[in-house]
C-alpha atoms as a PDB file:
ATOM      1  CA  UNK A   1      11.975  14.599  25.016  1.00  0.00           C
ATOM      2  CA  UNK A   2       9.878  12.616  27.740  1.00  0.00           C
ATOM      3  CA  UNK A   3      10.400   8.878  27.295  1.00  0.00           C
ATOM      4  CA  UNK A   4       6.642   8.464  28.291  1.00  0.00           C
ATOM      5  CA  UNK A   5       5.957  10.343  25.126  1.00  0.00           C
ATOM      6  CA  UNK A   6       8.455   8.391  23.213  1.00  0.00           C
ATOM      7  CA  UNK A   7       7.206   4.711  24.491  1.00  0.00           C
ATOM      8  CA  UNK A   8       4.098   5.767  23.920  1.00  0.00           C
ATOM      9  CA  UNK A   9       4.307   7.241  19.959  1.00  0.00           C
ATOM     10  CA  UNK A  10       6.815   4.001  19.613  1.00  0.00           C
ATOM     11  CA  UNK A  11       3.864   1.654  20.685  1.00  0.00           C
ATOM     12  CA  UNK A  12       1.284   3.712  18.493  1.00  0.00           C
ATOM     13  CA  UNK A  13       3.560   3.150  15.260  1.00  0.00           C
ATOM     14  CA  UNK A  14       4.464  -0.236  15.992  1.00  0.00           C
ATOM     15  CA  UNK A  15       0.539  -1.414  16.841  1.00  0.00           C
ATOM     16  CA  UNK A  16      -0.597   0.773  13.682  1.00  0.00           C
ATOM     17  CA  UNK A  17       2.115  -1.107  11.241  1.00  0.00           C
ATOM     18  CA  UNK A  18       0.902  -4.113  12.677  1.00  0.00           C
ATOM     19  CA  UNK A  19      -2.606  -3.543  12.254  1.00  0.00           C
ATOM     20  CA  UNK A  20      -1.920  -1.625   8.618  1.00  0.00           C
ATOM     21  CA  UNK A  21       0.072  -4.796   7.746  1.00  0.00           C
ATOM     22  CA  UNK A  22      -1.759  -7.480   7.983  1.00  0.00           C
ATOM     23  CA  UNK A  23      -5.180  -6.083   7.400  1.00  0.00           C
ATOM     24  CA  UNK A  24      -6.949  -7.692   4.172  1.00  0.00           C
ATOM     25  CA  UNK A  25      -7.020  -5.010   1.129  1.00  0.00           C
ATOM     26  CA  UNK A  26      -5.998  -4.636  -2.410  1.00  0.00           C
ATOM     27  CA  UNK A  27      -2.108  -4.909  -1.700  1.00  0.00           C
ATOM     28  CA  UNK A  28      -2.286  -8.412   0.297  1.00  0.00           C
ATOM     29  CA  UNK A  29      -4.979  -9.395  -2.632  1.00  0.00           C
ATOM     30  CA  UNK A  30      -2.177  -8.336  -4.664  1.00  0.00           C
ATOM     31  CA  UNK A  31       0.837 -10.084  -2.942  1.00  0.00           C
ATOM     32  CA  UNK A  32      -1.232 -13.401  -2.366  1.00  0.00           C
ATOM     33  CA  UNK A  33      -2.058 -13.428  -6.124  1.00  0.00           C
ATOM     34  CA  UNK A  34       1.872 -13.029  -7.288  1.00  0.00           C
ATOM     35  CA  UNK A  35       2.827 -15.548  -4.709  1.00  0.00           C
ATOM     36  CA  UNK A  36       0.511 -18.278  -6.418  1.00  0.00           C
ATOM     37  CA  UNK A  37       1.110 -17.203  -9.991  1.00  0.00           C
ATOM     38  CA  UNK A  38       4.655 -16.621  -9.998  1.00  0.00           C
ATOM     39  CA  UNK A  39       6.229 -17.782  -6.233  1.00  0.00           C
ATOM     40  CA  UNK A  40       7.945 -16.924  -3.357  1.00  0.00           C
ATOM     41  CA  UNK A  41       9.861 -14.203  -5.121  1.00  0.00           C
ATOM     42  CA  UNK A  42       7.150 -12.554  -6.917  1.00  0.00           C
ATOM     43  CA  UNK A  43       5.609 -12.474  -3.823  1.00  0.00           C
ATOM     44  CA  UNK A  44       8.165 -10.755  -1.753  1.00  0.00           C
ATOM     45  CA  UNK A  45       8.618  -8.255  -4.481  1.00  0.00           C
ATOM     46  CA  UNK A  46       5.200  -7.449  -4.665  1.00  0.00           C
ATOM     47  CA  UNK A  47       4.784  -6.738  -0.732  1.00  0.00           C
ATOM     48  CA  UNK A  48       7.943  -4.318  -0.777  1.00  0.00           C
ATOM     49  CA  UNK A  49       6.130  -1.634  -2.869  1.00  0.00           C
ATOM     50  CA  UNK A  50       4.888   0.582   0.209  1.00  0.00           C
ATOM     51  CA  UNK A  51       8.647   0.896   1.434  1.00  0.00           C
ATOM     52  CA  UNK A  52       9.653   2.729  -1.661  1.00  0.00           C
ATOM     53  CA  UNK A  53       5.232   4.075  -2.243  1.00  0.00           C
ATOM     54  CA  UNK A  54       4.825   5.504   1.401  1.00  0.00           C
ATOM     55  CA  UNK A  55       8.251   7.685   1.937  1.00  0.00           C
ATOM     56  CA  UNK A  56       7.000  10.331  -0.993  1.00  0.00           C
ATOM     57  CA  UNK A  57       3.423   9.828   0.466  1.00  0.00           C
ATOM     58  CA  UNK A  58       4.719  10.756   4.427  1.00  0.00           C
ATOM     59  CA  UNK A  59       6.459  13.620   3.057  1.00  0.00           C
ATOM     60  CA  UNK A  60       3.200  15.077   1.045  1.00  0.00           C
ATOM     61  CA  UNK A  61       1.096  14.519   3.785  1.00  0.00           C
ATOM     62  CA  UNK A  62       3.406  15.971   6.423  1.00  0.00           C
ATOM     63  CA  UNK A  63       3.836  18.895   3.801  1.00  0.00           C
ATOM     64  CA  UNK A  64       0.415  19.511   1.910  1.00  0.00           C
ATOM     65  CA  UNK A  65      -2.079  17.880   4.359  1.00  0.00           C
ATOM     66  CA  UNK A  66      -4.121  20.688   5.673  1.00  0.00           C
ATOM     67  CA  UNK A  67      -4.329  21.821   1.150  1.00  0.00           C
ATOM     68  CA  UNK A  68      -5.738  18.138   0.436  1.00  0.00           C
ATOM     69  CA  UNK A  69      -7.930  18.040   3.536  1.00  0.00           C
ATOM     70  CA  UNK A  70      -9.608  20.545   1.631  1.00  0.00           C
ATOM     71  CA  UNK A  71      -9.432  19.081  -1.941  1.00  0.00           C
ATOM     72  CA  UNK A  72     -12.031  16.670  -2.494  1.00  0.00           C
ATOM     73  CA  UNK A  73     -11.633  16.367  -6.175  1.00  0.00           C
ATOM     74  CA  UNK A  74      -8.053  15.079  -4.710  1.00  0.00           C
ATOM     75  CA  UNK A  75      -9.085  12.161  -2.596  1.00  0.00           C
ATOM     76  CA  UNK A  76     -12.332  11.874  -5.001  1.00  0.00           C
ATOM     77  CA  UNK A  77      -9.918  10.926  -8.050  1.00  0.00           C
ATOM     78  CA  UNK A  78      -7.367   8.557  -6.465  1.00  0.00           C
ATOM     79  CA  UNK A  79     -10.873   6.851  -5.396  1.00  0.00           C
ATOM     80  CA  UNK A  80     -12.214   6.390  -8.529  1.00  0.00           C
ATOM     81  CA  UNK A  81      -8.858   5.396 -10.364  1.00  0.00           C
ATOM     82  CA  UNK A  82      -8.490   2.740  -7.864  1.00  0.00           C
ATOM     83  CA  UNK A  83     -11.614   1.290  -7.479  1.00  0.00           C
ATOM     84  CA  UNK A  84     -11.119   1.034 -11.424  1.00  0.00           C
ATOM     85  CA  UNK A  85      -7.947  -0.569 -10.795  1.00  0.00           C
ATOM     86  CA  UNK A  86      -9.354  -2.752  -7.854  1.00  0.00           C
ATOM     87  CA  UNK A  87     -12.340  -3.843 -10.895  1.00  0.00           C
ATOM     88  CA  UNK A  88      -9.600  -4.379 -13.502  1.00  0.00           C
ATOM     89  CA  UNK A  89      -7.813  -6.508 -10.584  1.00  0.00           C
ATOM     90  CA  UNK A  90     -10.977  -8.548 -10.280  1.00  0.00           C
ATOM     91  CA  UNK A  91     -11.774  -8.980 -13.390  1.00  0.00           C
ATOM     92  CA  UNK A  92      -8.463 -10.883 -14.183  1.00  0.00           C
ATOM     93  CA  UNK A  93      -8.378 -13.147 -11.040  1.00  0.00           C
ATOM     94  CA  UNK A  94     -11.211 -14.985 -13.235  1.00  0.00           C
ATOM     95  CA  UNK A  95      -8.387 -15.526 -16.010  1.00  0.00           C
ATOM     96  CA  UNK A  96      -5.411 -16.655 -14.066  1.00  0.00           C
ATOM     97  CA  UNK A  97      -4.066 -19.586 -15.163  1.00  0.00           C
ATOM     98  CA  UNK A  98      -1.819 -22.123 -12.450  1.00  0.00           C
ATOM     99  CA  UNK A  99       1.767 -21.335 -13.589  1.00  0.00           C
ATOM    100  CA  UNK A 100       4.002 -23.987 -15.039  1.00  0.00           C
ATOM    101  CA  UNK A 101       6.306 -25.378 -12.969  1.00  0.00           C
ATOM    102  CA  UNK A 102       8.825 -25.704 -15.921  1.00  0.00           C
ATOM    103  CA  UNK A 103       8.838 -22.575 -17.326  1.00  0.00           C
ATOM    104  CA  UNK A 104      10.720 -19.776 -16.135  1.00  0.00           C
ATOM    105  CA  UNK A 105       8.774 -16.898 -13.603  1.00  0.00           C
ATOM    106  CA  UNK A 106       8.217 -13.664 -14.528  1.00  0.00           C
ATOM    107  CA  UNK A 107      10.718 -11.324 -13.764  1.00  0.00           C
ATOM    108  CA  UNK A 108      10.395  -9.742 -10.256  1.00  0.00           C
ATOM    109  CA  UNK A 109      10.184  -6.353 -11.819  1.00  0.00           C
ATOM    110  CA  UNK A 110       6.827  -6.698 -13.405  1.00  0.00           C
ATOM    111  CA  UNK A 111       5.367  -8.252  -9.568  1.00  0.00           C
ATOM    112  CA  UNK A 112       7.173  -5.105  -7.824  1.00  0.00           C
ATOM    113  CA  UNK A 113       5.479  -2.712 -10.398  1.00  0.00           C
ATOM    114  CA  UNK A 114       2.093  -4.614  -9.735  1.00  0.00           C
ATOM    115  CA  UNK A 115       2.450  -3.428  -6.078  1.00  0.00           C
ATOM    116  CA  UNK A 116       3.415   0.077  -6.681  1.00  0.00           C
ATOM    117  CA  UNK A 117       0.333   0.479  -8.377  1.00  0.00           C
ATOM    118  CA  UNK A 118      -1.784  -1.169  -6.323  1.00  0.00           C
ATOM    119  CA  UNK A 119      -0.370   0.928  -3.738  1.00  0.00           C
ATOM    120  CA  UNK A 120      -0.321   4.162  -5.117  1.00  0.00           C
ATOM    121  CA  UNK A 121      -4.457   3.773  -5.973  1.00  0.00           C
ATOM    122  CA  UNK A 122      -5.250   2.499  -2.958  1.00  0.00           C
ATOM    123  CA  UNK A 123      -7.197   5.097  -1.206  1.00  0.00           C
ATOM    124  CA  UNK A 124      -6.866   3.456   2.050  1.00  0.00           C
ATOM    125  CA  UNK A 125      -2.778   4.601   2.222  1.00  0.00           C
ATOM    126  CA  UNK A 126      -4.098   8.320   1.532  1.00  0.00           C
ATOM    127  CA  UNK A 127      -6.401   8.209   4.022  1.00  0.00           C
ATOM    128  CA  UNK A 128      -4.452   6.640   6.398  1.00  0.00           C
ATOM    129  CA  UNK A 129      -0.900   8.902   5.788  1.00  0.00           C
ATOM    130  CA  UNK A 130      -3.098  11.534   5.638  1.00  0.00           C
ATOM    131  CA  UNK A 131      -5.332  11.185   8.795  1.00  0.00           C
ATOM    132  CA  UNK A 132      -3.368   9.298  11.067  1.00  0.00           C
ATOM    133  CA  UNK A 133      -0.089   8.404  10.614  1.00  0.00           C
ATOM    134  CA  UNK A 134       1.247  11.729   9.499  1.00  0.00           C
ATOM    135  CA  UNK A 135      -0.547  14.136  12.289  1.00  0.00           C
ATOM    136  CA  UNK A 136       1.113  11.148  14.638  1.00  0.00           C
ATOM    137  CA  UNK A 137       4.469  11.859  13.305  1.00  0.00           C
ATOM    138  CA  UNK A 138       3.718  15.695  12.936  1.00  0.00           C
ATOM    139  CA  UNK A 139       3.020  15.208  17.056  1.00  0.00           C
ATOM    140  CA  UNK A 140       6.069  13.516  17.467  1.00  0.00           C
END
């Protein structure tokens, strides 16, 4: 393989998870809101979610993308069960409470779970896996 062509899809994936990761959206709504209700570890757990969310979603779109570029119903339901989601999110940011210091977090489980979800209906990740990042590693 070239290394011009390897520098150059190295630098694409590294500016795009850059760009992907710090952009604001429903998962760093999500992490910022476990950090402040339940700390530092809730936090952490929460932002981990893509790295176990987007390996099945890279293989389906490397797999079934040109069948769901097709499928509107497809891209047309994860959109409406997360903008549901993204209401229901909302919605309880108005009944958050500041955590006491004394008592004991919630388990990490239930913060990691929290980001799963919010990743999995987040349309953004389909469209992106879907569109761009997996025709860039199809390319590669």
């Amino acid at each position: 393989m070239d290394i011009d062509l390897i520098l150059s899809l190295a630098l694409a994936g590294a500016v795009l998870g850059v760009v992907e990761g710090i952009k604001p959206g429903p998962l760093l709504t999500m992490v910022i809101r476990e950090t402040l209700s339940g700390g530092l570890r809730a936090g952490v757990w929460t932002a981990a979610a893509p790295v176990f969310t987007d390996g099945p979603l890279i293989v389906l779109s490397l797999v079934a993308a040109a069948w769901i570029a097709t499928q509107t119903s497809v891209l047309l339901a994860i959109t409406i069960a997360g903008a549901i989601f993204l209401a229901y999110m909302g919605i309880e940011c108005f009944s958050l409470e500041l955590p006491d210091m004394m008592t004991q977090a919630a388990p990490p489980k239930a913060s990691f779970l929290r980001g799963i979800t919010t990743n999995l209906l987040n349309p953004g990740v389909y469209v992106f896996w879907f569109l761009i990042g997996g025709p860039l590693m199809a390319s590669a």
